[in-house]
Protein backbone atom coordinates (compact mmCIF):
# COMPACT_ATOMS: atom_id res chain seq x y z
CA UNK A 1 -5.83 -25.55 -15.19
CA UNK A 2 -6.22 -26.95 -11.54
CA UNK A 3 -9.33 -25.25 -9.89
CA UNK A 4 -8.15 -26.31 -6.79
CA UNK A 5 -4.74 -25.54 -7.21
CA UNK A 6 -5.62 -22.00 -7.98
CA UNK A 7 -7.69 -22.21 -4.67
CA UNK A 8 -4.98 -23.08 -2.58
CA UNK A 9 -3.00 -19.95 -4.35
CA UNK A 10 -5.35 -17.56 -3.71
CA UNK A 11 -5.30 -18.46 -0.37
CA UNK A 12 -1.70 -18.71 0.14
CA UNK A 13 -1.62 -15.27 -1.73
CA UNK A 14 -3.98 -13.96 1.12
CA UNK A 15 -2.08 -15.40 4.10
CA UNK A 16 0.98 -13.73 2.43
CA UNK A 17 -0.89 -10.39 2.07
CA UNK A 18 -2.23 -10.91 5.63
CA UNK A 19 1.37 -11.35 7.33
CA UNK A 20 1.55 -7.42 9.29
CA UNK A 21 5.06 -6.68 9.03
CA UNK A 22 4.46 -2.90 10.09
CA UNK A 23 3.22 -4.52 13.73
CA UNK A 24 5.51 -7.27 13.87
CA UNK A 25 8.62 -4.89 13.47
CA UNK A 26 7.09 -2.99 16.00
CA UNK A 27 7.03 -5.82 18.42
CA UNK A 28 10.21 -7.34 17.69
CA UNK A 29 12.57 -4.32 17.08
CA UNK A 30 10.66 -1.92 19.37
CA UNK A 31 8.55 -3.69 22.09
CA UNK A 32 5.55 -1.59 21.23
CA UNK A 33 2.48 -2.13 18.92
CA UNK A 34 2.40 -0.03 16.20
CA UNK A 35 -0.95 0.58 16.45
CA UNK A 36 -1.10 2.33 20.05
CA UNK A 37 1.39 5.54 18.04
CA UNK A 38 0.54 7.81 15.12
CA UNK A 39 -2.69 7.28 12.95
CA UNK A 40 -2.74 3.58 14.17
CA UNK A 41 -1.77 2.23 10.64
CA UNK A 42 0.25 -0.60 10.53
CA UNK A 43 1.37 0.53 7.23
CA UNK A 44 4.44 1.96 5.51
CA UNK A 45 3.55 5.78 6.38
CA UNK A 46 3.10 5.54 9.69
CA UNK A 47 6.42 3.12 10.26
CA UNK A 48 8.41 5.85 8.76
CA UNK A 49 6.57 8.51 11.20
CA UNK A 50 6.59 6.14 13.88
CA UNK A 51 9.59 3.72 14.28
CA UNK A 52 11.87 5.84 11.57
CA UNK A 53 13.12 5.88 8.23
CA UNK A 54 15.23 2.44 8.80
CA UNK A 55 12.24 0.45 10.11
CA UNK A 56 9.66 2.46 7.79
CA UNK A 57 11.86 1.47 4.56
CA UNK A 58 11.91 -2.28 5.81
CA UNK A 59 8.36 -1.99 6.06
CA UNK A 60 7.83 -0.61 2.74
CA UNK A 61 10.13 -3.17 1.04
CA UNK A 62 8.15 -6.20 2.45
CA UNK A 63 4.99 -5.20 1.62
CA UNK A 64 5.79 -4.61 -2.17
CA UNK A 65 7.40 -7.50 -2.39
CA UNK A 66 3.57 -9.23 -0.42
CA UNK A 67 2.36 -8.17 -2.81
CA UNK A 68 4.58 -9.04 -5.84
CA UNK A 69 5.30 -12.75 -4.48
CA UNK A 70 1.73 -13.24 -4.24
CA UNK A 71 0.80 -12.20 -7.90
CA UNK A 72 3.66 -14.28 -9.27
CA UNK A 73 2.50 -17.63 -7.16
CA UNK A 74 1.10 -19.06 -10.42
CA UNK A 75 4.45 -18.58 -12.20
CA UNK A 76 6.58 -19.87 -9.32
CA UNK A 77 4.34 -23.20 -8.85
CA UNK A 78 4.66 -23.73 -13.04
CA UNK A 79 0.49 -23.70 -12.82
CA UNK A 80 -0.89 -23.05 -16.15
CA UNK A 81 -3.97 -20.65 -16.99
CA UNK A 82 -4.56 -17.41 -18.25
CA UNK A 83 -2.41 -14.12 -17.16
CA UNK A 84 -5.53 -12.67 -15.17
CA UNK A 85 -5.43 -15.03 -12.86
CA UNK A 86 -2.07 -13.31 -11.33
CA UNK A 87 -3.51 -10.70 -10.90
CA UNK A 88 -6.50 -12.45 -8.72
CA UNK A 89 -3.47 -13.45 -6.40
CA UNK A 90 -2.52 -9.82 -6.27
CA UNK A 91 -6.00 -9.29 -4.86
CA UNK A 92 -6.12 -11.63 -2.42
CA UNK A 93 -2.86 -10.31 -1.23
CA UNK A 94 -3.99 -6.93 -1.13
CA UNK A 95 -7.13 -8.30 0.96
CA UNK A 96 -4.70 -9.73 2.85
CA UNK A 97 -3.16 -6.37 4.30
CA UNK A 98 -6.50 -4.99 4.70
CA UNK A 99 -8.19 -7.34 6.56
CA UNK A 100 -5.57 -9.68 8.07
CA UNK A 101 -6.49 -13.16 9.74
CA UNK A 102 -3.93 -12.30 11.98
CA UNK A 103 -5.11 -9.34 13.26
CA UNK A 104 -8.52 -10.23 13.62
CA UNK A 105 -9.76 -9.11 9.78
CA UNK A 106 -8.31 -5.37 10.20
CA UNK A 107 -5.08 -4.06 8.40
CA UNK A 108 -3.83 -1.29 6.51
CA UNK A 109 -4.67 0.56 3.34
CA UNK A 110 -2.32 -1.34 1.09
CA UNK A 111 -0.63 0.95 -0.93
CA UNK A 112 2.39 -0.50 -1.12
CA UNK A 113 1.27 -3.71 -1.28
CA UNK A 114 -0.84 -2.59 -4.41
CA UNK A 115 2.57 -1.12 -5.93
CA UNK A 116 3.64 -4.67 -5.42
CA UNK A 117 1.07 -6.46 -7.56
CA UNK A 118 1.58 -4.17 -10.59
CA UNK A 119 5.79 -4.70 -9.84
CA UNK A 120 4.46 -8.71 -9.85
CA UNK A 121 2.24 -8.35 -13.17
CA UNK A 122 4.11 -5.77 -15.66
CA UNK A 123 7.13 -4.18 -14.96
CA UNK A 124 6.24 -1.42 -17.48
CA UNK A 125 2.90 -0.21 -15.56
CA UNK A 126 4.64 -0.38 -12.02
CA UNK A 127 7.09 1.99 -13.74
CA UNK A 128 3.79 4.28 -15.16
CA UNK A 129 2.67 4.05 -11.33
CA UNK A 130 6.20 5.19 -9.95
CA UNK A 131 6.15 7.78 -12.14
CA UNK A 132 2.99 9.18 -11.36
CA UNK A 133 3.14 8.93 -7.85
CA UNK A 134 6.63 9.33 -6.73
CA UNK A 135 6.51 13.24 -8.33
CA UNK A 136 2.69 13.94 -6.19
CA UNK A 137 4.34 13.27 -3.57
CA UNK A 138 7.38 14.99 -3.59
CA UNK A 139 5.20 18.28 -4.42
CA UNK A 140 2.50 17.56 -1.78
CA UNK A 141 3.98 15.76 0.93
CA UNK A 142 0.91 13.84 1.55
CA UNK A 143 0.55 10.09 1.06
CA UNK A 144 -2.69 9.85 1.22
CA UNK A 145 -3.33 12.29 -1.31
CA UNK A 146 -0.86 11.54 -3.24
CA UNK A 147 -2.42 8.18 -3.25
CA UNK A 148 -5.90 9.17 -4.19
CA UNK A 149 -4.97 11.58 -6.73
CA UNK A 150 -2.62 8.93 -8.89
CA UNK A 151 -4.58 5.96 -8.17
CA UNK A 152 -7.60 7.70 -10.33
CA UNK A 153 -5.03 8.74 -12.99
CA UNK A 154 -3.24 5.07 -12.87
CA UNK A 155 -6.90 3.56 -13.74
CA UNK A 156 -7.40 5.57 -16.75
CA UNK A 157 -3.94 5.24 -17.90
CA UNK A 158 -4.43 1.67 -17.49
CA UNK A 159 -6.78 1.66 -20.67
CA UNK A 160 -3.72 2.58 -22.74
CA UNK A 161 -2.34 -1.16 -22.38
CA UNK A 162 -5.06 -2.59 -23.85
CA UNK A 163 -5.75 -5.21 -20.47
CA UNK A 164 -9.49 -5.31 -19.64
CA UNK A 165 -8.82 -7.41 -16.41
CA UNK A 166 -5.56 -4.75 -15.58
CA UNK A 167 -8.30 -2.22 -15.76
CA UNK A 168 -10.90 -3.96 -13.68
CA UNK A 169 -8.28 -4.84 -11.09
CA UNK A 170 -6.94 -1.35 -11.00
CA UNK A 171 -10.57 0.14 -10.95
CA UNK A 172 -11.27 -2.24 -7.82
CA UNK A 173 -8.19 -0.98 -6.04
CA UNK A 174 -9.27 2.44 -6.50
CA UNK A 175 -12.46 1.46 -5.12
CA UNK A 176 -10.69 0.03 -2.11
CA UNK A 177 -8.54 3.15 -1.54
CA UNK A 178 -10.99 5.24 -1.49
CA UNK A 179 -13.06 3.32 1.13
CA UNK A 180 -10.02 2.71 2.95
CA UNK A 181 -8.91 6.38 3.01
CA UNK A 182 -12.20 8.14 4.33
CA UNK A 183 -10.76 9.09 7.41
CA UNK A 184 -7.96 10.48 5.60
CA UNK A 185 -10.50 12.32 3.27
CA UNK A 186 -12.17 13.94 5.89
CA UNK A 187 -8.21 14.99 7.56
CA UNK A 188 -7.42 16.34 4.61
CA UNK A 189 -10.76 18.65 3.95
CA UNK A 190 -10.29 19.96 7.59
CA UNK A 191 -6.35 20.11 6.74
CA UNK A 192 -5.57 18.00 9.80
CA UNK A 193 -3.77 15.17 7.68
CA UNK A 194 -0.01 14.12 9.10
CA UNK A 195 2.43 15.27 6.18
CA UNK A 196 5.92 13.38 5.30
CA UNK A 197 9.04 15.11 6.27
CA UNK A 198 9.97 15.85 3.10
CA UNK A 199 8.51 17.14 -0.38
CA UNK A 200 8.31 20.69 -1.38
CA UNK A 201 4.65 21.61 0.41
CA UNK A 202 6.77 20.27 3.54
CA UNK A 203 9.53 22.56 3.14
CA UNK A 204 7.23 25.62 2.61
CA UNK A 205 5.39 25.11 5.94
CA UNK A 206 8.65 24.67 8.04
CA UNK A 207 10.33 27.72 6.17
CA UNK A 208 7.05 29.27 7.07
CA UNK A 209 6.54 28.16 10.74
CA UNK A 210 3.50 26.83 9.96
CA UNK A 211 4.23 23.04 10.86
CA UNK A 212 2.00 21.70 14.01
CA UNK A 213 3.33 19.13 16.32
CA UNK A 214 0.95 16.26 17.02
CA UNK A 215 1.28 14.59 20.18
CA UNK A 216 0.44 11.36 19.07
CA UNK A 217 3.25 11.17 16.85
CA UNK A 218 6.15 9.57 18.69
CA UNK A 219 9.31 7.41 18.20
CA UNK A 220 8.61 4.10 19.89
């Protein structure tokens, strides 16, 4: 094993991570910053709520796949060295997002770039994730909660695959949510957080008349 080959991977793995596809569609497709609408995310969540479901699916496509392109960068370059070291790409990747060189260290909360380093790793734990997640948030209709809530039970489900360092990794990214999602925390306590369009808490509140428009939240 190179040392410094593995350097330059990690580092290619966080430029990857780092490349802010939810402002850069924005710009391109839109003319607008992503940042100035919404919650300011440059995330998937608030592409979908912002720019639509077209631009918000690109979005979410191309930061899964950061984050599975930079977890397999030890495979694609033939290096040699044990499996954790993917997912130490993955990380960097996922630091990437959330504190981008290329917007001046800040990003988003890297959910789906997260998704993408488990997709990158082992296909049978992205599938555990999809399945836990995928179903909170059809019955909440929150992301970020949804997020919370299954990152907590992906970690403990990770000890069933007997992986220490797929357990560390996933405990750090719960970590990292968590930090990342205060202000969401705090939304969601005061039940001011932004809901999806869709999911079954979502269709109770507009059968009920009891959705809220928020002014911020505007098609570019």
């Amino acid at each position: 094993m190179s040392t410094l080959n593995y350097l330059l991977i990690f580092i290619l793995a966080y430029l990857i991570g780092s490349f802010p596809t939810g402002v850069l569609v924005g710009k391109i497709f839109f003319h607008e910053d992503i940042r100035n609408f919404g919650s300011g995310n440059i995330g998937t969540t608030n592409s979908f709520r912002v720019m639509g479901p077209v631009a918000g699916s690109a979005v979410l496509v191309i930061d899964v796949l950061k984050g599975t392109l930079a977890t397999d960068l030890p495979l694609i370059f033939h290096l040699k060295g044990p499996k954790y070291l993917l997912l130490i790409a993955g990380v960097c990747a996922i630091l990437g997002h959330t504190f981008s060189i290329f917007l001046k260290f800040k990003g988003g909360k890297a959910v789906a770039t997260s998704a993408g380093v488990f997709l990158g790793y082992n296909l049978k734990f992205f599938g555990l994730c999809a399945l836990v997640f995928l179903p909170m948030l059809f019955i909440t209709s929150y992301v970020s909660l949804s997020s919370l809530v299954s990152i907590v039970i992906i970690f403990i489900c990770s000890f069933w695959f007997h992986d220490i360092f797929l357990t560390i990794i996933t405990g750090t990214m719960m970590i990292l949510l968590f930090v990342r999602h205060r202000s969401n925390i705090k939304r969601l306590i005061n039940h001011e957080e932004n809901i999806v369009p869709f999911g079954l808490w979502y269709w109770y509140k507009k059968s009920h008349g009891l959705l809220k428009k928020n002014a911020k939240n505007k098609y570019l």
